[in-house]
Protein backbone atom coordinates (compact mmCIF):
# COMPACT_ATOMS: atom_id res chain seq x y z
CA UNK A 1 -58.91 -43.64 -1.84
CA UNK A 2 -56.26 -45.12 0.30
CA UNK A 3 -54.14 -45.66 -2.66
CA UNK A 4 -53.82 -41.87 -3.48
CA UNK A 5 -53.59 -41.29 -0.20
CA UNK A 6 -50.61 -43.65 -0.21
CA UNK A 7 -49.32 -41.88 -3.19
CA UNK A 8 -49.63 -37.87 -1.89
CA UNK A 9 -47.79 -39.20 1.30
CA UNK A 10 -45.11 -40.37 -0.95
CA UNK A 11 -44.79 -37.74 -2.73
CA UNK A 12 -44.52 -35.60 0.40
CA UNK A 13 -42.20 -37.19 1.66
CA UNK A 14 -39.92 -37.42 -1.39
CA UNK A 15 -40.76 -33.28 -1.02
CA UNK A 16 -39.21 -33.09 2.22
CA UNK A 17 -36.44 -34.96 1.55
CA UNK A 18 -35.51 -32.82 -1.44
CA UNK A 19 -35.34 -29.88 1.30
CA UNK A 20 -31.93 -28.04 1.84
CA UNK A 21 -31.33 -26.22 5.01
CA UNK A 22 -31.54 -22.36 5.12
CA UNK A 23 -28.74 -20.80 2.84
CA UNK A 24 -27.99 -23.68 0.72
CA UNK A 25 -29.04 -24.68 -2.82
CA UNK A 26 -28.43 -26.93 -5.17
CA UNK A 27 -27.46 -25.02 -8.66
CA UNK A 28 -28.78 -26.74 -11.66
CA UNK A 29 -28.14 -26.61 -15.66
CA UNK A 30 -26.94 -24.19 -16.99
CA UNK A 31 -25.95 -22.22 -14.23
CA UNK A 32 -23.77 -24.61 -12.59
CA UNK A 33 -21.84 -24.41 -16.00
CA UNK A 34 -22.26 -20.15 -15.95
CA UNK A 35 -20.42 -20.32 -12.58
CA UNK A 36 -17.63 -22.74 -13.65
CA UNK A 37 -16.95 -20.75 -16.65
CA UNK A 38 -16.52 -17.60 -14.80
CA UNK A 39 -14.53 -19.22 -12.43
CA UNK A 40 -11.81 -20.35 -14.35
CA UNK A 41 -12.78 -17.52 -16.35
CA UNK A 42 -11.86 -15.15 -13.50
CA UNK A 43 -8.68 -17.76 -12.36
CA UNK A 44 -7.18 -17.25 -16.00
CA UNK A 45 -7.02 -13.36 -15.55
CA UNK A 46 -5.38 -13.55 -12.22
CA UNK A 47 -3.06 -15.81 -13.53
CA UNK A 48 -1.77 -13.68 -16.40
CA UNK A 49 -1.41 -11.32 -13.53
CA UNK A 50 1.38 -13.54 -11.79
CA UNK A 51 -1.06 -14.66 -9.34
CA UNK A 52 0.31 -18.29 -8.57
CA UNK A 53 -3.09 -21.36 -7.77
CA UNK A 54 -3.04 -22.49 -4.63
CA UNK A 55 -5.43 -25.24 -3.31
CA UNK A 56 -5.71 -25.32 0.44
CA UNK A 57 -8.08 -28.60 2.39
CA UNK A 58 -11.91 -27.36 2.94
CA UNK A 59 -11.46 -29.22 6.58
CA UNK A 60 -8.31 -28.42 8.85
CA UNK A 61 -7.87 -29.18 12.36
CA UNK A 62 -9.47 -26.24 14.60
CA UNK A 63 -6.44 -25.16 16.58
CA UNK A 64 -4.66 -24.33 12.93
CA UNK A 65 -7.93 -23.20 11.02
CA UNK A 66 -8.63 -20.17 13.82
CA UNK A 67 -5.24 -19.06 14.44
CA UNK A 68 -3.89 -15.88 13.30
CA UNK A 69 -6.76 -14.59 10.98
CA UNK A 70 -8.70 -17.82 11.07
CA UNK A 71 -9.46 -16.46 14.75
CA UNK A 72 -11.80 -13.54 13.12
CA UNK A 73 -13.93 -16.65 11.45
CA UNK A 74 -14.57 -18.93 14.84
CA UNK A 75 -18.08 -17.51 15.10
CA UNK A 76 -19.12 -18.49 11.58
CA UNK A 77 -17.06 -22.06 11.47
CA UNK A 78 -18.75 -25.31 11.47
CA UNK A 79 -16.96 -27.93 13.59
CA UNK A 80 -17.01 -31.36 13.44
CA UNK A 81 -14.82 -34.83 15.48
CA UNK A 82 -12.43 -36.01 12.73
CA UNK A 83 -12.62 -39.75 13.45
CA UNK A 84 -9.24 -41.09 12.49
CA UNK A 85 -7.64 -38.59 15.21
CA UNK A 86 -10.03 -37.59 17.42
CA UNK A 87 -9.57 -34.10 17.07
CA UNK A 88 -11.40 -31.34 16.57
CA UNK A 89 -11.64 -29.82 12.76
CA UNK A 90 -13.42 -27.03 11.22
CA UNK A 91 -14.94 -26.10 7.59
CA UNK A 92 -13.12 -23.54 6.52
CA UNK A 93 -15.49 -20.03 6.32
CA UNK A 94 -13.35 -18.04 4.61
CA UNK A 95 -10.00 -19.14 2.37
CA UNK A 96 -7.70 -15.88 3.44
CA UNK A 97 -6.42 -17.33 6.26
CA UNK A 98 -5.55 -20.45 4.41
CA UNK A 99 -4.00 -19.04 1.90
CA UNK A 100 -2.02 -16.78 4.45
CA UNK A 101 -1.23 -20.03 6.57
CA UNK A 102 0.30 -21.60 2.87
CA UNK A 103 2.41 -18.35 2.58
CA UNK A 104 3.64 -18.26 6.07
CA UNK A 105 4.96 -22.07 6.41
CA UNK A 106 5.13 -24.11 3.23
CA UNK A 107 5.84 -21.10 1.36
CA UNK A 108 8.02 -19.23 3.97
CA UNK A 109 10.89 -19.44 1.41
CA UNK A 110 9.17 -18.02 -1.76
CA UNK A 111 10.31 -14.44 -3.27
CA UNK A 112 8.35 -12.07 -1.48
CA UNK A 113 6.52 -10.14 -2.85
CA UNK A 114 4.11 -13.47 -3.01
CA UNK A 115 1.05 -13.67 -5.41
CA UNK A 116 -0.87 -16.07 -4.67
CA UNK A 117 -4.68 -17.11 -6.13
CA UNK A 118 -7.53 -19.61 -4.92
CA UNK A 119 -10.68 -20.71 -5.65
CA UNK A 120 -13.12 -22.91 -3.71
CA UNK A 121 -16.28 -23.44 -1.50
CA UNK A 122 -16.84 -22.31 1.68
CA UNK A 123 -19.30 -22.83 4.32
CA UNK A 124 -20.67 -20.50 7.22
CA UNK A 125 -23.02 -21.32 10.19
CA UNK A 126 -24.69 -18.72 9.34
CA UNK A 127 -25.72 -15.65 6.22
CA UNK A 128 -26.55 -12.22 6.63
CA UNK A 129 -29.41 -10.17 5.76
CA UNK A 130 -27.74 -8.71 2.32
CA UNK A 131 -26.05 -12.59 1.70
CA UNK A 132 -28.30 -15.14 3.29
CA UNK A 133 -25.82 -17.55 1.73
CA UNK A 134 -23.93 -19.97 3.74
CA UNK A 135 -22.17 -21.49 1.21
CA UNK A 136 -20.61 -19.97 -1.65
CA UNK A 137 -17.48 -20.06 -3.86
CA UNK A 138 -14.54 -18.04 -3.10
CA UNK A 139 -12.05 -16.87 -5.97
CA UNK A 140 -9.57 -14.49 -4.76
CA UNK A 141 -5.99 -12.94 -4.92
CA UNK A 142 -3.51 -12.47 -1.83
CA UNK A 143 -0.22 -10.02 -2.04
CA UNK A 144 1.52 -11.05 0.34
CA UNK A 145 5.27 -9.26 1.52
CA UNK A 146 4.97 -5.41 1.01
CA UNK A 147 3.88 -3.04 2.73
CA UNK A 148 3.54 -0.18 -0.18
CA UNK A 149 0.54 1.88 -0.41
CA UNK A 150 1.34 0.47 -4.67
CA UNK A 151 0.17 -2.84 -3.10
CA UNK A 152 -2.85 -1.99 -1.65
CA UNK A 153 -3.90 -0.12 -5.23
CA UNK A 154 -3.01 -3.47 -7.08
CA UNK A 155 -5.45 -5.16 -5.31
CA UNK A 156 -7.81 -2.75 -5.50
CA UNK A 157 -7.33 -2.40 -9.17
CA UNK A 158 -6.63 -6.22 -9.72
CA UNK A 159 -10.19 -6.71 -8.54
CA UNK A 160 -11.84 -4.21 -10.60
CA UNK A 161 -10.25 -5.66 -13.88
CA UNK A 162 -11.12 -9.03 -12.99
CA UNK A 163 -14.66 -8.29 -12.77
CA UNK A 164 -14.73 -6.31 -15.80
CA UNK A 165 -13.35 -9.24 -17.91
CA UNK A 166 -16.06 -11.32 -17.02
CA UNK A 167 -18.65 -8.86 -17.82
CA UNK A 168 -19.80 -6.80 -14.57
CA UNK A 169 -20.60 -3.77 -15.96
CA UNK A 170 -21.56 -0.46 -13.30
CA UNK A 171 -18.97 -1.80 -10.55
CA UNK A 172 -18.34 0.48 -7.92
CA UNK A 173 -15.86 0.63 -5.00
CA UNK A 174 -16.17 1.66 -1.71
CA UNK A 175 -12.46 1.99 0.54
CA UNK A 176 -12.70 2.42 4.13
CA UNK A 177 -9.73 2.38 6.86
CA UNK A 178 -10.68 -0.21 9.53
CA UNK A 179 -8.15 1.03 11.69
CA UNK A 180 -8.43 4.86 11.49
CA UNK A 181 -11.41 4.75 14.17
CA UNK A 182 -9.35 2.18 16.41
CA UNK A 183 -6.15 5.21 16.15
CA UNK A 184 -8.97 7.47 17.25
CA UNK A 185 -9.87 6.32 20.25
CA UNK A 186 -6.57 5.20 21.11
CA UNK A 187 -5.21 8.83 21.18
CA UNK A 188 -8.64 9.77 23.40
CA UNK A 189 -7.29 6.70 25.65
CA UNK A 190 -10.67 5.19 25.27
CA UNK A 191 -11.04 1.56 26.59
CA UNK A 192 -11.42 -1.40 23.94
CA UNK A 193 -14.64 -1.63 25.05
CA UNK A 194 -15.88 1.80 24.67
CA UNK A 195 -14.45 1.67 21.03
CA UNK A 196 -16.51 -1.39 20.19
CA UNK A 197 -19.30 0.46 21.41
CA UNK A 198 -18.17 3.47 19.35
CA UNK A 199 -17.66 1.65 16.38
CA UNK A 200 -21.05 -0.59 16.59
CA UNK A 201 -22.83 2.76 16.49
CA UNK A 202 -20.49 4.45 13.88
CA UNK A 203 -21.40 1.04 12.05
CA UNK A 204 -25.15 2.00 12.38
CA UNK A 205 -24.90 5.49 11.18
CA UNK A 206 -26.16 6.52 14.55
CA UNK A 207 -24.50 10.37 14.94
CA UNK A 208 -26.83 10.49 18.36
CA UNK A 209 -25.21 7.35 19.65
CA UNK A 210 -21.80 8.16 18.65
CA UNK A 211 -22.10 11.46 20.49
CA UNK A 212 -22.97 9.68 23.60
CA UNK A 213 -20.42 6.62 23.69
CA UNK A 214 -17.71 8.97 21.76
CA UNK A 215 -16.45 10.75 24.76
CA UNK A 216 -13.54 13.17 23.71
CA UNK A 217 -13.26 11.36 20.57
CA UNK A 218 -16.79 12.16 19.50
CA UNK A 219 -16.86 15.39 17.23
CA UNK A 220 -14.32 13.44 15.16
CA UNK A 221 -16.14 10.73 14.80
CA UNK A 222 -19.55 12.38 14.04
CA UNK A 223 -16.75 14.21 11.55
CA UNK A 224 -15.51 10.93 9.88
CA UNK A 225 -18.59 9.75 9.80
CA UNK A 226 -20.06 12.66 7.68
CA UNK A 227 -17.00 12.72 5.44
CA UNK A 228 -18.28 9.23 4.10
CA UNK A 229 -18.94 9.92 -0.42
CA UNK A 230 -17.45 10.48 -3.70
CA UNK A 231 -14.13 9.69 -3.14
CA UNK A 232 -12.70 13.61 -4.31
CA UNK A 233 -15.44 15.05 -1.65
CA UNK A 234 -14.60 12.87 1.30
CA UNK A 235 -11.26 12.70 1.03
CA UNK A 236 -11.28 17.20 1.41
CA UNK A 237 -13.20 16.54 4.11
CA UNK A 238 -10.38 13.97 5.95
CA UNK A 239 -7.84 16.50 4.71
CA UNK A 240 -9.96 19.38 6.55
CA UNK A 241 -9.97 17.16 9.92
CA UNK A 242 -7.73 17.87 13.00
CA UNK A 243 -6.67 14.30 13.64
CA UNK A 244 -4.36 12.50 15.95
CA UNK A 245 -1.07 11.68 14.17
CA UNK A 246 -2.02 8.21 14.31
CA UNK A 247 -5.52 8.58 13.10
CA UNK A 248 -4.18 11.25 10.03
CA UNK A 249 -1.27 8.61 9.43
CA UNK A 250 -4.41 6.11 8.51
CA UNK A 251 -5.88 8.83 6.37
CA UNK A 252 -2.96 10.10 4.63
CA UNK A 253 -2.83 6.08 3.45
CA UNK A 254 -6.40 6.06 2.32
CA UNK A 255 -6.00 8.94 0.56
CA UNK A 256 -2.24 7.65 -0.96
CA UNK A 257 -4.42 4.24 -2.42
CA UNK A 258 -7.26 6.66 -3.85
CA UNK A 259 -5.01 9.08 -5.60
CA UNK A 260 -3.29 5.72 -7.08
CA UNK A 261 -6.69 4.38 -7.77
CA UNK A 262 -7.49 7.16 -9.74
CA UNK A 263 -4.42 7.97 -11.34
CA UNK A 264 -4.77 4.47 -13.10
CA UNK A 265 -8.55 4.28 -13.50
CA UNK A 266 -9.94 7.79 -13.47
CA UNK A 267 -13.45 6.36 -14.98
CA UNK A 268 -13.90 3.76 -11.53
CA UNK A 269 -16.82 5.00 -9.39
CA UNK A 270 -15.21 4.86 -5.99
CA UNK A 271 -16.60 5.78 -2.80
CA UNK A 272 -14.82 6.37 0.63
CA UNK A 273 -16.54 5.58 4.14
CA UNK A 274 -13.46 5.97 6.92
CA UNK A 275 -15.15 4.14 9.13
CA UNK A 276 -16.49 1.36 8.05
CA UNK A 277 -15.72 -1.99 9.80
CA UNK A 278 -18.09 -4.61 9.46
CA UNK A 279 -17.13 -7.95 7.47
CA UNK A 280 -13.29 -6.08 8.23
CA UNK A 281 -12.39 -8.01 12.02
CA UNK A 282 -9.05 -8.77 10.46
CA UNK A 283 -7.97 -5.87 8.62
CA UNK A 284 -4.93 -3.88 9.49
CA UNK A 285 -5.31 -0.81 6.64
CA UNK A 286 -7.02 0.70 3.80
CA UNK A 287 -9.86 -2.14 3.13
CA UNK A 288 -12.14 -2.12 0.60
CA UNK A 289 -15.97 -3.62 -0.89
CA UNK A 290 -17.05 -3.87 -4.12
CA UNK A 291 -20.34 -3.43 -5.75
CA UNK A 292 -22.75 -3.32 -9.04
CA UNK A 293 -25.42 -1.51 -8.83
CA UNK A 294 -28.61 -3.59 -8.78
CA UNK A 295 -27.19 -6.30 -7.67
CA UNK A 296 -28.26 -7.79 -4.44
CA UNK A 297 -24.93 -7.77 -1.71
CA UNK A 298 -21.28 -7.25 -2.22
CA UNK A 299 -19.63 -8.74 -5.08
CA UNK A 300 -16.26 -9.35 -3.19
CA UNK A 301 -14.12 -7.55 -0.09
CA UNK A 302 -10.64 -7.08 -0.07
CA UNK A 303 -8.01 -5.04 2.11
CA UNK A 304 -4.51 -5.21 4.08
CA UNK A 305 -4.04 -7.31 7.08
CA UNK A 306 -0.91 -9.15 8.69
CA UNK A 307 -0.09 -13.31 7.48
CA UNK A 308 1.14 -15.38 9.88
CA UNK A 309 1.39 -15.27 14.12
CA UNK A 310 2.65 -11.91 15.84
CA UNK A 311 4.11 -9.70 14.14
CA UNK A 312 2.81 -11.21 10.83
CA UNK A 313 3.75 -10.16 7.32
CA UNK A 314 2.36 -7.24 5.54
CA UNK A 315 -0.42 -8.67 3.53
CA UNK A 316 -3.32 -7.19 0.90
CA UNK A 317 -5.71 -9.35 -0.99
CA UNK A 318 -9.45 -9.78 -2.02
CA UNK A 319 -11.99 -12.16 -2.08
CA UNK A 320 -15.04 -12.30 -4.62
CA UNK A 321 -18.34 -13.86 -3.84
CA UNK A 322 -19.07 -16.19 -6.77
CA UNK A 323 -23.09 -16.67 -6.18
CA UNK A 324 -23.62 -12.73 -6.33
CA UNK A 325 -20.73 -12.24 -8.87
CA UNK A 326 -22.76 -14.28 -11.16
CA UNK A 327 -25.94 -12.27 -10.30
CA UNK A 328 -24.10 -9.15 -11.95
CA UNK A 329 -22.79 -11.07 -15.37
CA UNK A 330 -25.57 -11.67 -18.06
CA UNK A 331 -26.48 -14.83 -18.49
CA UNK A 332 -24.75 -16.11 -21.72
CA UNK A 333 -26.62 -17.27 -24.70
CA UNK A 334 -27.93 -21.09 -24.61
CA UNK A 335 -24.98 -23.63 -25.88
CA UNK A 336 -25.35 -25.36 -29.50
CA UNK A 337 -26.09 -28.32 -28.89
CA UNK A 338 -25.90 -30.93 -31.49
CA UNK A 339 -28.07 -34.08 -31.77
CA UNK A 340 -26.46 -37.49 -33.26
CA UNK A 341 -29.36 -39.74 -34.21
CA UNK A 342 -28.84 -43.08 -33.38
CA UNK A 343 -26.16 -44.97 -35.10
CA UNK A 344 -23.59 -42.09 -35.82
CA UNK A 345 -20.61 -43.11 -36.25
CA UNK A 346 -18.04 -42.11 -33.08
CA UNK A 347 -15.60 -40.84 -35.67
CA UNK A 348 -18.30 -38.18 -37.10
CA UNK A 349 -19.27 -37.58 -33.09
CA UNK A 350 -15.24 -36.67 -32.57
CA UNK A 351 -14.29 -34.67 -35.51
CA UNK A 352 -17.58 -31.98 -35.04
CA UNK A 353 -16.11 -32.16 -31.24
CA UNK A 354 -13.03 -30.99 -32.21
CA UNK A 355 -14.95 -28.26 -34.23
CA UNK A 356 -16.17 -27.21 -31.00
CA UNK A 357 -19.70 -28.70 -31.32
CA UNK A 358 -21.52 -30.27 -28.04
CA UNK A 359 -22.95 -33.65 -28.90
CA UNK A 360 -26.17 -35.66 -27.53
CA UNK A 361 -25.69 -39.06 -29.15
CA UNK A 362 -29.17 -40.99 -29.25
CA UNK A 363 -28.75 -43.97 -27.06
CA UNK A 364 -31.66 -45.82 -29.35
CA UNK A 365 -33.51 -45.11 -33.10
CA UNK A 366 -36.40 -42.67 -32.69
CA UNK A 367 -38.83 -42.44 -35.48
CA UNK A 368 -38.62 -38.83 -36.08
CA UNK A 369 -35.17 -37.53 -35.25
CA UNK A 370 -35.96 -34.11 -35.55
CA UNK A 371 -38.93 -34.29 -33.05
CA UNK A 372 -36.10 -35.98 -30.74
CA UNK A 373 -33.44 -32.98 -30.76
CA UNK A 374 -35.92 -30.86 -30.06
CA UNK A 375 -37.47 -32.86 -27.00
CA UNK A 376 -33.64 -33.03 -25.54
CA UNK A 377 -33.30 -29.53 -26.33
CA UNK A 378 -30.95 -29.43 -29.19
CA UNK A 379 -30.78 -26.75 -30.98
CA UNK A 380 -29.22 -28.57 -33.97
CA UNK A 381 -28.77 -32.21 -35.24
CA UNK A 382 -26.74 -34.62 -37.51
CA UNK A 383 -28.84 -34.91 -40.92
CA UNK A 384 -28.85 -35.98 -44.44
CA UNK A 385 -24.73 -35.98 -44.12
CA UNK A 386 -25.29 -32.31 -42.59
CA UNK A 387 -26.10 -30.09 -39.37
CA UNK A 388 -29.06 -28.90 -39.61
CA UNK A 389 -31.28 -26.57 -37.47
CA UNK A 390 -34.03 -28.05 -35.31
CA UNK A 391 -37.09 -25.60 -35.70
């Protein structure tokens, strides 16, 4: 009695140390190898695109990490003592500002426009309800240098492709204009605080709450808000709306990105919401999310912000969200997997290598080779001077 007692508190306690704290997970065979493949998968593509790899540190110091954009992420950063300097440093939660750090110091020099691509893990004190994820890999694509409303459709488009080539199929977009709501209230001199509390309930939907913390501003709002749809639909309904010139300057743009959106991809299902800002803190213009239907979260965000310290550069760029991203692919059909019974010569194992066979060489002789493959999961194996099918 005492000894399976022994052996259940062992076994609980092998149990708890095999726990992982919320939003973390370890990813075993084979989809570690699915999300490898569509990473470089995805990296190739934005490469024959003139997107240039870059390969930023996952730990910087803190006072470099949350400068500039980095300053949007200090809720969601991890921070730890680096021992050698005794400074503070922080796990990066997002690779944007990283990559526009890179392009506004070591690459200062470069041609502009800059194309720049990355790909890497990141890690986040904390997930949402729709991504309970706090760590994840990033692969993504910065423009960095113009200002063009061509730019902001390249990335838009660039994204789009990218996730067709590795097989998402029913991808939709959804732009928004972080900014157009901030021009709003500006020209209705509201305070920064009564705009965050106009866009928190613009955020929620609420019409009854933007009415009440709107002020002056708040028929167009409850108007912006209802103008959110098919892209052809909402964007009559901005071109309807009395705005400030600041505020129709921000929708003329949106609307300039659509029609070049369109123009190159009439068959994309895109979707406007004007004001839309969460998961957009840094964003300077037309943003943008993407989607596949039933899939659980966002696939990947993207949009224009500013690179660098005051003024900044004019920047666009995504980022796609590898754990849902491979949620949307199918999952590819099991590898071949050939079985070398013990003994094979290293030669033999090389040459079907090269012929782009996987190998499992037996490390000892096993009575029944066939029983063998199939217990490693082969699905063929080296027999009789031929490959054979395990059944």
């Amino acid at each position: 009695m005492a000894k399976a007692k022994d052996e259940r508190h062992g076994m609980s306690e092998v149990g708890a140390k095999a726990l992982l704290p919320a939003g973390l997970r370890d990813l075993l065979p084979p989809e570690a190898a699915h999300e490898a493949r569509l990473r470089e998968s995805l990296m190739a593509m934005l490469a024959a695109h003139g997107y240039e790899r870059v390969n930023p540190p996952l730990v910087e110091f803190e006072d470099g990490l949350l400068s500039g954009l980095g300053a949007a992420t200090a809720a969601d950063t991890f921070r730890l003592m680096d021992p050698v300097s005794q400074r503070m440093m922080g796990v990066r939660a997002d690779m944007t500002p990283q990559v526009a750090r890179l392009a506004t110091t070591r690459l200062a020099a470069a041609a502009r426009p800059l194309r720049l691509s990355y790909a890497g893990e990141v890690l986040r004190v904390k997930g949402s309800q729709l991504r309970p994820e706090r760590q994840f890999l990033q692969v993504g694509a910065e423009l960095i240098g113009s200002a063009s409303a061509e730019a902001d459709a390249e990335a838009v488009l660039l994204a789009a492709e990218a996730l067709a080539h590795v097989g998402v199929r029913q991808l939709s977009i959804d732009l928004s204009s972080p900014t157009l709501v901030t021009a709003l209230a500006a020209s209705h001199g509201r305070s920064a605080a009564e705009t965050a509390r106009l866009r928190a309930a613009l955020d929620r939907k609420d019409a009854a709450e933007v009415a009440r913390v709107g002020g002056s501003a708040a028929e167009l709002a409850k108007a912006l808000l209802a103008a959110a749809g098919k892209a052809d639909r909402a964007l009559k309904a901005l071109a309807a709306l009395a705005l400030p010139p600041a505020a129709a300057a921000e929708a003329a743009r949106l609307a300039e990105v659509a029609a070049l959106v369109q123009s190159a991809e009439p068959e994309l299902a895109l979707t406007i919401d004007p004001v839309e800002y969460r998961g957009f803190e840094y964003q300077t213009g037309v943003s943008f999310t993407l989607f596949a239907r039933g899939v659980r979260g966002e696939l990947g965000r993207g949009g224009r912000y500013l690179a660098g310290n005051a003024p900044g550069e004019p920047a666009t760029g995504f980022t796609l969200f590898l754990d849902s991203v491979t949620r949307a692919v199918p999952e590819p059909a099991p590898a071949k997997k050939l079985f070398l019974p013990y003994g094979t010569a290293a030669a033999l194992g090389r040459k079907l290598r090269a012929e782009a066979w996987n190998t499992l060489a037996a490390l000892e002789p096993a009575a029944d080779a066939r029983a063998e493959a199939t217990r490693l999961g082969c699905s063929h194996l080296w027999l009789g001077g031929k490959i054979v099918a395990v059944r």
